[in-house]
C-alpha atoms as a PDB file:
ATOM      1  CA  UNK A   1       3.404  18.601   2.635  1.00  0.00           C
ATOM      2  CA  UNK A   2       5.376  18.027  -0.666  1.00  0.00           C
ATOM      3  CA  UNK A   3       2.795  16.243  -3.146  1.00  0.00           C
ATOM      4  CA  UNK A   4       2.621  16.014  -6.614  1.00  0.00           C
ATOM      5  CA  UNK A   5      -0.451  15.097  -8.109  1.00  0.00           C
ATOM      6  CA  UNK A   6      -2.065  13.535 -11.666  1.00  0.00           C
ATOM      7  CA  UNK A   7      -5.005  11.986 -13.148  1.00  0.00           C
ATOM      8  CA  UNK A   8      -4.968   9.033 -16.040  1.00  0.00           C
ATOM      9  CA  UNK A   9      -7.657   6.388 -17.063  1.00  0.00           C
ATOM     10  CA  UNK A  10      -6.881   3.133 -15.875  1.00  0.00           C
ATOM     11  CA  UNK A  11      -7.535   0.679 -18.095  1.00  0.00           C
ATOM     12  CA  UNK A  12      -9.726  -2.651 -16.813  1.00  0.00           C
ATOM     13  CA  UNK A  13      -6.985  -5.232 -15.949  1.00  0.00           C
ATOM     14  CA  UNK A  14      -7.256  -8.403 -17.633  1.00  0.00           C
ATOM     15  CA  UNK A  15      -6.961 -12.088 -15.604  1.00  0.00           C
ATOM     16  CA  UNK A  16      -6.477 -10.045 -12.542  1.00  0.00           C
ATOM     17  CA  UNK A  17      -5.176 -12.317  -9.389  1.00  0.00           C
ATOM     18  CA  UNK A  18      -7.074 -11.998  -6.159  1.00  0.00           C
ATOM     19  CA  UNK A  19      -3.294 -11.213  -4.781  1.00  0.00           C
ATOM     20  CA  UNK A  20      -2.189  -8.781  -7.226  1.00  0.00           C
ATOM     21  CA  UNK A  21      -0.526  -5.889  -5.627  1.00  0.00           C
ATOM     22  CA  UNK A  22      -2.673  -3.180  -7.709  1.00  0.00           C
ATOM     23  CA  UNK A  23      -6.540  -3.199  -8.246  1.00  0.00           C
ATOM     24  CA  UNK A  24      -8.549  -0.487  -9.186  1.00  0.00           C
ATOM     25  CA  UNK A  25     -11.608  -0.653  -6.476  1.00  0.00           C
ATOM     26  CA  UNK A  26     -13.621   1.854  -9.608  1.00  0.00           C
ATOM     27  CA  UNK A  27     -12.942   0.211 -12.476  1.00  0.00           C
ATOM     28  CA  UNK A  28     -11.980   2.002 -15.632  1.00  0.00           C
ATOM     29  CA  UNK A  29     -12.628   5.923 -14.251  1.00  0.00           C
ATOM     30  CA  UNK A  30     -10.050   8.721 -13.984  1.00  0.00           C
ATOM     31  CA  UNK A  31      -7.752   8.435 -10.478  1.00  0.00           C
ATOM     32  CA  UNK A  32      -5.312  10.765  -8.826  1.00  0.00           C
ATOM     33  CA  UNK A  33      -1.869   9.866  -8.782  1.00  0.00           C
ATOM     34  CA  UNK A  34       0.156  11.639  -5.989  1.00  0.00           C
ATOM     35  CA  UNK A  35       3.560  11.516  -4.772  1.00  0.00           C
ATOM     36  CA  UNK A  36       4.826  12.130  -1.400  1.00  0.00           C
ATOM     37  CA  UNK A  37       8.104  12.780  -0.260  1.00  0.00           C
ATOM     38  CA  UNK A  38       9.675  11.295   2.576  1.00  0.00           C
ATOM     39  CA  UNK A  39       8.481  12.558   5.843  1.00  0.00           C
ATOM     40  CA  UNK A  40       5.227  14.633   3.702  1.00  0.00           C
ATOM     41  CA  UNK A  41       2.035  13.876   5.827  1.00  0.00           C
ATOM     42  CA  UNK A  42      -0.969  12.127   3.608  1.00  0.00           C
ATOM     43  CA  UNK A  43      -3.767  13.472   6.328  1.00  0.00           C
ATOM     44  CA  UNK A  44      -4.059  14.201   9.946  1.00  0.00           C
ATOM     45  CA  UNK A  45      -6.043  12.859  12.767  1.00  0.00           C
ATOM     46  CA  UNK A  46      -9.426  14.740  12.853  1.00  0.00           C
ATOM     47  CA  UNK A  47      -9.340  15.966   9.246  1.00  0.00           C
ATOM     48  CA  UNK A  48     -12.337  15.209   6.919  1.00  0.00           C
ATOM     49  CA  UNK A  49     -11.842  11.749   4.877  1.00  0.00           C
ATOM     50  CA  UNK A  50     -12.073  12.356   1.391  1.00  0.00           C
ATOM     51  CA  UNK A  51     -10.518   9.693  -0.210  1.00  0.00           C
ATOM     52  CA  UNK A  52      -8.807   6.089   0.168  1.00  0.00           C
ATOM     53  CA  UNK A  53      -5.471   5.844  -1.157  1.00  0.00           C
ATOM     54  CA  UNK A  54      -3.765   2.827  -2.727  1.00  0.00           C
ATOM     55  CA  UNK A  55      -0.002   2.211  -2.140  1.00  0.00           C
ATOM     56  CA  UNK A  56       1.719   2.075  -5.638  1.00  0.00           C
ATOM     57  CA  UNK A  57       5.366   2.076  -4.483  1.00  0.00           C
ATOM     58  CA  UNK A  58       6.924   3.535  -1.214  1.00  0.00           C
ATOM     59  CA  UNK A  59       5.925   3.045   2.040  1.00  0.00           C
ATOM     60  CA  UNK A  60       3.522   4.626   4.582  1.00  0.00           C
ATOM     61  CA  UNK A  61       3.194   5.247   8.524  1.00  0.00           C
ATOM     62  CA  UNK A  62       0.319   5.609  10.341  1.00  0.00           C
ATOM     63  CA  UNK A  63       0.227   7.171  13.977  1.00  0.00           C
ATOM     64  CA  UNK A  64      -1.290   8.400  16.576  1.00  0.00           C
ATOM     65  CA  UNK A  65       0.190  10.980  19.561  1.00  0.00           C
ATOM     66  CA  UNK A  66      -0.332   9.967  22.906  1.00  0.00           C
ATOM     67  CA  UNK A  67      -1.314  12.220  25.447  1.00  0.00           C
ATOM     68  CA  UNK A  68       2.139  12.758  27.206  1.00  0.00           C
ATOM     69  CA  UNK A  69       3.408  13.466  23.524  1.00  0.00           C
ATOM     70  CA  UNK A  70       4.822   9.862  22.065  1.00  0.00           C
ATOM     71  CA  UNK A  71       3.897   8.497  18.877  1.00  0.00           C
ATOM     72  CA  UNK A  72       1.888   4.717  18.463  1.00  0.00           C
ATOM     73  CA  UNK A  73       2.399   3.924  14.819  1.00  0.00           C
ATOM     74  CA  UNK A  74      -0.694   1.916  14.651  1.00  0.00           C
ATOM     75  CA  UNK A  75       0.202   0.516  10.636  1.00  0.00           C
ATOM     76  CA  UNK A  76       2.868   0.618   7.987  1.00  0.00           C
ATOM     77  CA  UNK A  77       1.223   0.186   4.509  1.00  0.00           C
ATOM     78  CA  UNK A  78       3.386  -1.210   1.398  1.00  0.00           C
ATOM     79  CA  UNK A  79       3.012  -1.348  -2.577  1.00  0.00           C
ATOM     80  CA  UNK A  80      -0.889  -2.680  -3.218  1.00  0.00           C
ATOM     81  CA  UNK A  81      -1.886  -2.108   0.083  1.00  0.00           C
ATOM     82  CA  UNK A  82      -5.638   0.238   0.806  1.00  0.00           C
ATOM     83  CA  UNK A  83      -5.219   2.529   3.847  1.00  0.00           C
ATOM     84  CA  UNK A  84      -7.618   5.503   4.703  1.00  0.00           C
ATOM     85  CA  UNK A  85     -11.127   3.646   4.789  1.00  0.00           C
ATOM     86  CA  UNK A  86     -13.014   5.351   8.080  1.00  0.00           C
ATOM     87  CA  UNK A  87     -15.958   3.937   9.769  1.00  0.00           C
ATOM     88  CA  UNK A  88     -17.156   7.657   9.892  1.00  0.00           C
ATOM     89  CA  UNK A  89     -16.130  11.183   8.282  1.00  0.00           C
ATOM     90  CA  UNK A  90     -12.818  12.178   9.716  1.00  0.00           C
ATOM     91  CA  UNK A  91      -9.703  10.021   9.634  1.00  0.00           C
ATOM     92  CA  UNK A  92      -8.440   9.088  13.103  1.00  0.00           C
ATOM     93  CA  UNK A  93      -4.626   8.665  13.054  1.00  0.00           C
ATOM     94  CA  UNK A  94      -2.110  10.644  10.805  1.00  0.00           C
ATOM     95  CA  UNK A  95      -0.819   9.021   7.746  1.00  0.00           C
ATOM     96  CA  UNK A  96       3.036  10.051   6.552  1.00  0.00           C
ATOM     97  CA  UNK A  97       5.118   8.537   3.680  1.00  0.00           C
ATOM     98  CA  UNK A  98       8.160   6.578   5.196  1.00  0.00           C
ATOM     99  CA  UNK A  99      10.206   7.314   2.088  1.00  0.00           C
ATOM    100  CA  UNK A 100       9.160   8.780  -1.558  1.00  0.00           C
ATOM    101  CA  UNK A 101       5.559   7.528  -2.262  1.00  0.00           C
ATOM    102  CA  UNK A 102       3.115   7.007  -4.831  1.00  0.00           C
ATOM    103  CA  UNK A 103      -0.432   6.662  -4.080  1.00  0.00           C
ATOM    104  CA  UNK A 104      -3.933   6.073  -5.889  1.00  0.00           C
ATOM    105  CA  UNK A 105      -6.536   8.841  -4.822  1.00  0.00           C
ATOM    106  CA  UNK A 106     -10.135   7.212  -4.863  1.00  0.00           C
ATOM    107  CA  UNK A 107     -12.782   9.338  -3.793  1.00  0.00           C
ATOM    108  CA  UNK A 108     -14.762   8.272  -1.026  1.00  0.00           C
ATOM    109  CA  UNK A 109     -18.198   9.682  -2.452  1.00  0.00           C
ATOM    110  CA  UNK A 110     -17.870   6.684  -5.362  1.00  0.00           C
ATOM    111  CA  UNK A 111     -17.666   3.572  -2.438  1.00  0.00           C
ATOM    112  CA  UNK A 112     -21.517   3.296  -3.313  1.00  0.00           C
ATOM    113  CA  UNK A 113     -20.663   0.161  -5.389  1.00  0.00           C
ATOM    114  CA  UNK A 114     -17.534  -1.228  -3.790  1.00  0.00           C
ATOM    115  CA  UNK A 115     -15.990  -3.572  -5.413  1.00  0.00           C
ATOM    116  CA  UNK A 116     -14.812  -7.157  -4.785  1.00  0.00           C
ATOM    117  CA  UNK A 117     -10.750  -6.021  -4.914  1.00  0.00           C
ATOM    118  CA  UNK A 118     -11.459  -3.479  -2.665  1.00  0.00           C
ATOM    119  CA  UNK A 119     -13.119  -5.396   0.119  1.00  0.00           C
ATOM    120  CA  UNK A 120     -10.733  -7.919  -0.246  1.00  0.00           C
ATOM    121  CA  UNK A 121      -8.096  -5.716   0.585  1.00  0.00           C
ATOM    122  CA  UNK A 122     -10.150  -3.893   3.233  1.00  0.00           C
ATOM    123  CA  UNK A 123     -10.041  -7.766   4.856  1.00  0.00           C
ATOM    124  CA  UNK A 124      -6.461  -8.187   5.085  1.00  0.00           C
ATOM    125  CA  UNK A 125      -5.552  -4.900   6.790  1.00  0.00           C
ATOM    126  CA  UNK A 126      -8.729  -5.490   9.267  1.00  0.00           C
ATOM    127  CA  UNK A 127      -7.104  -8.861   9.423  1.00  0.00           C
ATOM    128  CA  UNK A 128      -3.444  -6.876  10.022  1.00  0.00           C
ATOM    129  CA  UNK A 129      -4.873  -4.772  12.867  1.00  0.00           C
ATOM    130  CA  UNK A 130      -6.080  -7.753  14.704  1.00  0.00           C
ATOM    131  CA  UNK A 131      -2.670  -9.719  14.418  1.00  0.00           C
ATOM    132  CA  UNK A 132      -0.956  -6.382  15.569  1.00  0.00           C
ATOM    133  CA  UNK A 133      -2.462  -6.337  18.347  1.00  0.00           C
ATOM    134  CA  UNK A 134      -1.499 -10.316  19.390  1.00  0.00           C
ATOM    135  CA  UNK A 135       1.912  -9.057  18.862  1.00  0.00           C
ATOM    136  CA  UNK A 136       2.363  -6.470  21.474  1.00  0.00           C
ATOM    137  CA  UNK A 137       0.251  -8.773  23.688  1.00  0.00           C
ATOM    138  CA  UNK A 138       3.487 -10.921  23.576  1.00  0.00           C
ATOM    139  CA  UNK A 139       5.965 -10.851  26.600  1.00  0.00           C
ATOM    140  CA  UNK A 140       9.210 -10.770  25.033  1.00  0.00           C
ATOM    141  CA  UNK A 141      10.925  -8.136  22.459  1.00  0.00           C
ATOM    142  CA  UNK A 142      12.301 -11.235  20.908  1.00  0.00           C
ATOM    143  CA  UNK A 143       8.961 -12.133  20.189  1.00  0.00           C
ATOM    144  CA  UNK A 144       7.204  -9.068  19.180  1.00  0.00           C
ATOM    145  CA  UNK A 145      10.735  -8.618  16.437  1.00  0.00           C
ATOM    146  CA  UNK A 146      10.583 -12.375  14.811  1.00  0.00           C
ATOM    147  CA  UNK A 147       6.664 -11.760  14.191  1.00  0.00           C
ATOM    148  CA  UNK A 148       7.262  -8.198  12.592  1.00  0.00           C
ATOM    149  CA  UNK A 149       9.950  -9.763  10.538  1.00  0.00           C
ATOM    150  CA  UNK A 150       7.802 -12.421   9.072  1.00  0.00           C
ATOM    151  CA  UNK A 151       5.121 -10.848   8.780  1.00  0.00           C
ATOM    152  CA  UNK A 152       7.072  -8.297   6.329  1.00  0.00           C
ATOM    153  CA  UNK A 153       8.204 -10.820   4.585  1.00  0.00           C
ATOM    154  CA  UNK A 154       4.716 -12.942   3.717  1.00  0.00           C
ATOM    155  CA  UNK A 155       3.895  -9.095   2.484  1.00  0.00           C
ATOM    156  CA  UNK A 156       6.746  -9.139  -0.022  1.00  0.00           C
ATOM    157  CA  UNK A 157       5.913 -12.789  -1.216  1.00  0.00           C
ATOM    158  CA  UNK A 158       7.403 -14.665   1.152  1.00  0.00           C
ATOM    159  CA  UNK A 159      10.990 -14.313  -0.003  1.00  0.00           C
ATOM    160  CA  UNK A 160      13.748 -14.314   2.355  1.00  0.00           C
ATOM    161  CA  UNK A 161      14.895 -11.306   1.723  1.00  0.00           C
ATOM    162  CA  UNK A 162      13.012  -8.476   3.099  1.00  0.00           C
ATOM    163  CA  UNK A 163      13.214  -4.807   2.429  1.00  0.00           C
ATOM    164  CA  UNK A 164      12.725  -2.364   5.878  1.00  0.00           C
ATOM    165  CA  UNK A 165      11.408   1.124   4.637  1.00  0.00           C
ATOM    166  CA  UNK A 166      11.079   2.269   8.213  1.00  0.00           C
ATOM    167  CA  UNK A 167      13.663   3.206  10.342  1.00  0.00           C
ATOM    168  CA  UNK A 168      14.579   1.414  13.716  1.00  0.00           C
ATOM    169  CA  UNK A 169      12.600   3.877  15.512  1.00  0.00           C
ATOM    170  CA  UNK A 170       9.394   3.219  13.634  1.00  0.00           C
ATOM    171  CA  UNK A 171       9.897   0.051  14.598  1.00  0.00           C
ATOM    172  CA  UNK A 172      10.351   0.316  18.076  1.00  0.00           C
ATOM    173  CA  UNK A 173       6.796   2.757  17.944  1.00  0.00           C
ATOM    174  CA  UNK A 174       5.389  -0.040  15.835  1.00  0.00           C
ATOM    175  CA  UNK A 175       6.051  -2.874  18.467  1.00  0.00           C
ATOM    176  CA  UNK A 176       6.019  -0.704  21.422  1.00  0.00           C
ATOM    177  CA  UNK A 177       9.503  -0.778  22.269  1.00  0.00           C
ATOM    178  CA  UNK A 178      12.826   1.779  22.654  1.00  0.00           C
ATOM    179  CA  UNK A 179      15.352   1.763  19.290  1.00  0.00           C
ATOM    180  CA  UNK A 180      17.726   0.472  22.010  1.00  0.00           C
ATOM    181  CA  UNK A 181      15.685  -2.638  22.172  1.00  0.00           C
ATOM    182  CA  UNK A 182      14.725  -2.814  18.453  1.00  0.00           C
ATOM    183  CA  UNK A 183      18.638  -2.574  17.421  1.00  0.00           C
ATOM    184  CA  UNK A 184      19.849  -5.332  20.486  1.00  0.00           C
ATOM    185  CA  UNK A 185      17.316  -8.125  19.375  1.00  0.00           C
ATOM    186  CA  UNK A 186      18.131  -7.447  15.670  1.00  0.00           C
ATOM    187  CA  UNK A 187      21.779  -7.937  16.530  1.00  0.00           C
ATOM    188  CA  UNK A 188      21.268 -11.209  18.315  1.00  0.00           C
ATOM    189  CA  UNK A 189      19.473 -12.754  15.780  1.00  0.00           C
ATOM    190  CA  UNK A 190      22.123 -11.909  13.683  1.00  0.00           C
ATOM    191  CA  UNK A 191      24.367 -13.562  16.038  1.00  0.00           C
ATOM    192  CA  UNK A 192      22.553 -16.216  16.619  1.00  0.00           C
ATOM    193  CA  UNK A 193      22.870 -16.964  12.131  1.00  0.00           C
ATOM    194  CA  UNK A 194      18.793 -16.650  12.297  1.00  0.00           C
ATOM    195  CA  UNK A 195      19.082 -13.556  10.067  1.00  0.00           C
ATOM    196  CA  UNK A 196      21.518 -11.286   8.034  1.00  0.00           C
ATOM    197  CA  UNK A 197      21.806  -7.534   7.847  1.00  0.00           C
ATOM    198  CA  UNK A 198      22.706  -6.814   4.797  1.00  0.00           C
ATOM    199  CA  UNK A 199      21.855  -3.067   5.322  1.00  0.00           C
ATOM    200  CA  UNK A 200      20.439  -0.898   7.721  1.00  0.00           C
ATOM    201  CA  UNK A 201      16.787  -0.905   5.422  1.00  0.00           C
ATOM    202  CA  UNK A 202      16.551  -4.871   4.461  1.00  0.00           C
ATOM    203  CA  UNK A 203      17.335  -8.154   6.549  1.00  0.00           C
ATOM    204  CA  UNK A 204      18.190 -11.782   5.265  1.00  0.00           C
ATOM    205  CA  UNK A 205      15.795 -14.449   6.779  1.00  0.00           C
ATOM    206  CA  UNK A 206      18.674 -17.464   7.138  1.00  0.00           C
ATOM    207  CA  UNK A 207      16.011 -19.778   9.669  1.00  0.00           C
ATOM    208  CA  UNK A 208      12.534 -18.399   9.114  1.00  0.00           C
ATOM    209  CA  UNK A 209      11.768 -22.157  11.766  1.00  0.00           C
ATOM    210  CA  UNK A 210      13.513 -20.365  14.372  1.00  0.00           C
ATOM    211  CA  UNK A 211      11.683 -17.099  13.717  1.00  0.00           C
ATOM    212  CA  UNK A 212       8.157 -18.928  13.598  1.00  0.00           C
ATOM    213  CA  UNK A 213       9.117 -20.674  16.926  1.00  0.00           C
ATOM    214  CA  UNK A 214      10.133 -17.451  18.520  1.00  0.00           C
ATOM    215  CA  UNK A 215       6.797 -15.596  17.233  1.00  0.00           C
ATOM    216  CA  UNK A 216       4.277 -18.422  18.226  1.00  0.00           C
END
Protein backbone atom coordinates (compact mmCIF):
# COMPACT_ATOMS: atom_id res chain seq x y z
CA UNK A 1 0.00 0.00 0.00
CA UNK A 2 1.38 3.48 -1.06
CA UNK A 3 -0.04 6.05 1.66
CA UNK A 4 1.03 9.18 2.73
CA UNK A 5 -0.17 10.43 5.82
CA UNK A 6 -0.68 14.00 7.97
CA UNK A 7 -2.39 15.53 10.80
CA UNK A 8 -3.84 19.40 10.92
CA UNK A 9 -6.60 21.05 13.14
CA UNK A 10 -9.64 21.57 11.38
CA UNK A 11 -11.13 24.52 12.07
CA UNK A 12 -15.21 24.52 13.04
CA UNK A 13 -16.92 25.33 9.67
CA UNK A 14 -19.12 28.18 9.70
CA UNK A 15 -23.00 28.07 8.06
CA UNK A 16 -22.24 24.54 7.20
CA UNK A 17 -25.00 22.97 4.62
CA UNK A 18 -26.55 19.68 5.57
CA UNK A 19 -25.20 18.71 1.82
CA UNK A 20 -21.81 19.97 1.99
CA UNK A 21 -19.38 17.53 0.63
CA UNK A 22 -16.91 17.83 3.80
CA UNK A 23 -17.94 17.70 7.56
CA UNK A 24 -15.86 17.01 10.30
CA UNK A 25 -18.00 14.21 12.37
CA UNK A 26 -15.26 15.55 15.67
CA UNK A 27 -15.38 18.91 15.47
CA UNK A 28 -12.32 21.06 15.83
CA UNK A 29 -9.64 18.00 16.91
CA UNK A 30 -6.50 16.92 15.04
CA UNK A 31 -7.36 14.32 11.85
CA UNK A 32 -5.19 12.21 9.62
CA UNK A 33 -4.91 13.12 6.19
CA UNK A 34 -3.79 10.18 3.91
CA UNK A 35 -3.29 9.70 0.36
CA UNK A 36 -3.64 6.65 -1.63
CA UNK A 37 -2.48 5.88 -4.87
CA UNK A 38 -4.35 4.28 -7.45
CA UNK A 39 -4.88 0.65 -6.96
CA UNK A 40 -3.28 1.11 -2.87
CA UNK A 41 -5.75 -0.94 -0.63
CA UNK A 42 -7.38 1.32 2.41
CA UNK A 43 -8.13 -2.11 4.57
CA UNK A 44 -8.96 -5.67 4.00
CA UNK A 45 -11.83 -7.88 4.79
CA UNK A 46 -11.29 -9.32 8.34
CA UNK A 47 -8.82 -6.67 9.52
CA UNK A 48 -9.54 -4.75 12.81
CA UNK A 49 -11.62 -1.34 12.15
CA UNK A 50 -9.83 1.43 13.47
CA UNK A 51 -11.05 4.27 11.87
CA UNK A 52 -13.79 5.80 9.38
CA UNK A 53 -12.44 7.61 6.57
CA UNK A 54 -13.93 10.60 4.75
CA UNK A 55 -13.50 10.95 0.94
CA UNK A 56 -11.75 14.36 0.26
CA UNK A 57 -11.04 13.92 -3.47
CA UNK A 58 -10.52 10.63 -5.51
CA UNK A 59 -12.50 7.82 -5.59
CA UNK A 60 -12.85 4.50 -3.70
CA UNK A 61 -13.92 0.69 -4.35
CA UNK A 62 -15.20 -1.52 -2.08
CA UNK A 63 -15.26 -5.44 -2.66
CA UNK A 64 -15.66 -8.51 -1.69
CA UNK A 65 -14.08 -12.06 -3.34
CA UNK A 66 -16.40 -14.64 -4.00
CA UNK A 67 -15.72 -18.04 -3.29
CA UNK A 68 -14.83 -19.28 -6.89
CA UNK A 69 -12.42 -16.15 -6.91
CA UNK A 70 -14.55 -13.04 -8.61
CA UNK A 71 -14.81 -9.77 -7.16
CA UNK A 72 -18.57 -8.04 -5.99
CA UNK A 73 -17.72 -4.40 -5.63
CA UNK A 74 -20.37 -3.85 -3.13
CA UNK A 75 -19.78 0.46 -3.16
CA UNK A 76 -17.84 3.17 -4.90
CA UNK A 77 -17.41 6.17 -2.49
CA UNK A 78 -16.76 9.88 -3.96
CA UNK A 79 -15.48 13.39 -2.54
CA UNK A 80 -17.62 13.93 1.00
CA UNK A 81 -18.70 10.60 1.14
CA UNK A 82 -18.12 8.33 4.96
CA UNK A 83 -17.15 4.70 4.23
CA UNK A 84 -15.65 2.25 6.89
CA UNK A 85 -18.40 2.44 9.74
CA UNK A 86 -18.77 -1.51 10.97
CA UNK A 87 -21.57 -2.84 12.95
CA UNK A 88 -18.76 -4.79 14.85
CA UNK A 89 -14.76 -4.77 15.10
CA UNK A 90 -13.39 -5.95 11.82
CA UNK A 91 -14.25 -4.43 8.46
CA UNK A 92 -15.99 -6.88 6.11
CA UNK A 93 -15.14 -6.05 2.46
CA UNK A 94 -11.77 -4.55 1.16
CA UNK A 95 -11.60 -0.92 0.45
CA UNK A 96 -9.04 0.28 -2.60
CA UNK A 97 -8.61 3.81 -4.09
CA UNK A 98 -9.93 3.82 -7.78
CA UNK A 99 -7.46 6.56 -8.67
CA UNK A 100 -5.13 8.96 -6.37
CA UNK A 101 -7.08 9.57 -3.08
CA UNK A 102 -7.33 11.68 -0.19
CA UNK A 103 -9.03 10.62 2.85
CA UNK A 104 -9.96 11.92 6.49
CA UNK A 105 -8.78 9.34 9.24
CA UNK A 106 -11.31 9.53 12.26
CA UNK A 107 -10.71 7.23 14.91
CA UNK A 108 -13.31 4.95 15.76
CA UNK A 109 -12.62 5.04 19.68
CA UNK A 110 -14.02 8.99 19.52
CA UNK A 111 -17.77 7.82 17.85
CA UNK A 112 -18.89 8.11 21.63
CA UNK A 113 -20.56 11.47 20.72
CA UNK A 114 -21.39 11.17 17.05
CA UNK A 115 -22.32 13.88 15.54
CA UNK A 116 -25.31 15.10 13.49
CA UNK A 117 -22.99 15.35 9.97
CA UNK A 118 -21.86 12.13 10.56
CA UNK A 119 -25.11 10.26 10.93
CA UNK A 120 -26.41 12.08 8.25
CA UNK A 121 -23.98 10.78 6.03
CA UNK A 122 -24.05 7.32 7.61
CA UNK A 123 -28.00 7.62 6.22
CA UNK A 124 -27.33 8.17 2.71
CA UNK A 125 -24.83 5.35 2.11
CA UNK A 126 -27.29 2.92 4.27
CA UNK A 127 -29.77 4.54 1.97
CA UNK A 128 -27.12 3.71 -1.19
CA UNK A 129 -26.82 0.04 -0.18
CA UNK A 130 -30.49 -0.45 -0.21
CA UNK A 131 -31.02 1.21 -3.75
CA UNK A 132 -28.02 -1.01 -4.95
CA UNK A 133 -29.51 -3.72 -4.30
CA UNK A 134 -33.06 -2.73 -6.35
CA UNK A 135 -30.69 -2.28 -9.13
CA UNK A 136 -29.30 -5.66 -9.71
CA UNK A 137 -32.81 -6.93 -8.85
CA UNK A 138 -33.61 -5.37 -12.31
CA UNK A 139 -33.92 -7.67 -15.45
CA UNK A 140 -32.23 -5.82 -18.04
CA UNK A 141 -28.42 -4.44 -18.36
CA UNK A 142 -30.09 -1.48 -19.89
CA UNK A 143 -31.65 -0.98 -16.76
CA UNK A 144 -29.16 -1.72 -14.17
CA UNK A 145 -26.61 1.05 -16.62
CA UNK A 146 -29.30 4.13 -16.84
CA UNK A 147 -29.77 3.79 -12.87
CA UNK A 148 -25.87 3.71 -12.21
CA UNK A 149 -25.60 6.64 -14.50
CA UNK A 150 -28.03 8.78 -12.66
CA UNK A 151 -27.40 7.91 -9.73
CA UNK A 152 -23.63 9.25 -10.32
CA UNK A 153 -24.81 12.09 -11.45
CA UNK A 154 -27.42 13.25 -8.40
CA UNK A 155 -23.86 12.50 -6.46
CA UNK A 156 -22.05 15.18 -8.44
CA UNK A 157 -25.03 17.72 -8.13
CA UNK A 158 -27.09 16.70 -10.59
CA UNK A 159 -25.22 18.12 -13.55
CA UNK A 160 -25.25 16.48 -16.78
CA UNK A 161 -22.03 15.88 -17.02
CA UNK A 162 -20.69 13.12 -15.02
CA UNK A 163 -17.18 12.11 -14.23
CA UNK A 164 -16.52 7.91 -14.19
CA UNK A 165 -13.43 7.25 -11.86
CA UNK A 166 -13.90 3.53 -12.29
CA UNK A 167 -13.08 1.65 -15.09
CA UNK A 168 -15.64 -0.39 -17.27
CA UNK A 169 -14.81 -3.38 -15.38
CA UNK A 170 -15.67 -1.94 -12.00
CA UNK A 171 -18.63 -1.30 -13.43
CA UNK A 172 -19.59 -4.42 -14.76
CA UNK A 173 -18.53 -5.94 -10.87
CA UNK A 174 -20.61 -3.06 -9.58
CA UNK A 175 -23.86 -4.02 -11.54
CA UNK A 176 -23.11 -7.60 -11.86
CA UNK A 177 -22.40 -7.76 -15.37
CA UNK A 178 -19.28 -8.72 -18.03
CA UNK A 179 -17.21 -5.34 -19.46
CA UNK A 180 -18.62 -6.79 -22.72
CA UNK A 181 -22.03 -5.88 -21.53
CA UNK A 182 -21.07 -2.67 -19.64
CA UNK A 183 -19.24 -1.25 -22.97
CA UNK A 184 -22.42 -2.54 -25.55
CA UNK A 185 -25.22 -0.72 -23.48
CA UNK A 186 -22.97 2.38 -23.07
CA UNK A 187 -22.57 2.41 -26.83
CA UNK A 188 -26.25 2.20 -27.56
CA UNK A 189 -27.20 4.84 -25.51
CA UNK A 190 -24.83 6.74 -27.23
CA UNK A 191 -26.46 5.75 -30.34
CA UNK A 192 -29.56 6.13 -29.38
CA UNK A 193 -28.40 10.47 -28.60
CA UNK A 194 -29.47 9.54 -24.76
CA UNK A 195 -25.84 10.18 -23.74
CA UNK A 196 -22.33 11.35 -24.96
CA UNK A 197 -18.90 9.89 -24.36
CA UNK A 198 -16.83 12.41 -24.20
CA UNK A 199 -14.04 10.15 -22.74
CA UNK A 200 -13.52 6.85 -21.60
CA UNK A 201 -13.80 8.30 -17.55
CA UNK A 202 -16.96 10.87 -17.93
CA UNK A 203 -20.36 10.61 -19.95
CA UNK A 204 -22.75 13.49 -21.19
CA UNK A 205 -26.40 12.96 -19.95
CA UNK A 206 -28.25 14.43 -23.40
CA UNK A 207 -32.07 12.81 -22.11
CA UNK A 208 -31.75 12.14 -18.40
CA UNK A 209 -36.27 11.34 -19.24
CA UNK A 210 -35.16 8.52 -21.21
CA UNK A 211 -32.64 7.36 -18.60
CA UNK A 212 -35.30 7.73 -15.67
CA UNK A 213 -37.78 5.72 -17.87
CA UNK A 214 -35.27 3.04 -18.56
CA UNK A 215 -34.22 2.83 -14.67
CA UNK A 216 -37.85 2.81 -13.21
Amino acid sequence: MLAYTATQMMPEPKCLRSDHPLLSPFGPQPQQISFYAAGSEIYAQGERAVNIYQVEFGAVRAYRLLSDGRRQITAFYLSGEVFGLEADANHHFFAEAITGTNLRLFPRAKLGAISQELFSLTLRAVTRAQEHLLVLGRQTAAERVAAFLLDLADRQGGLEHIEMPMSRTDIGDYLGLTIETVSRVFSKLKDKGIITLPTLRSAEIVNRNALVAMSE
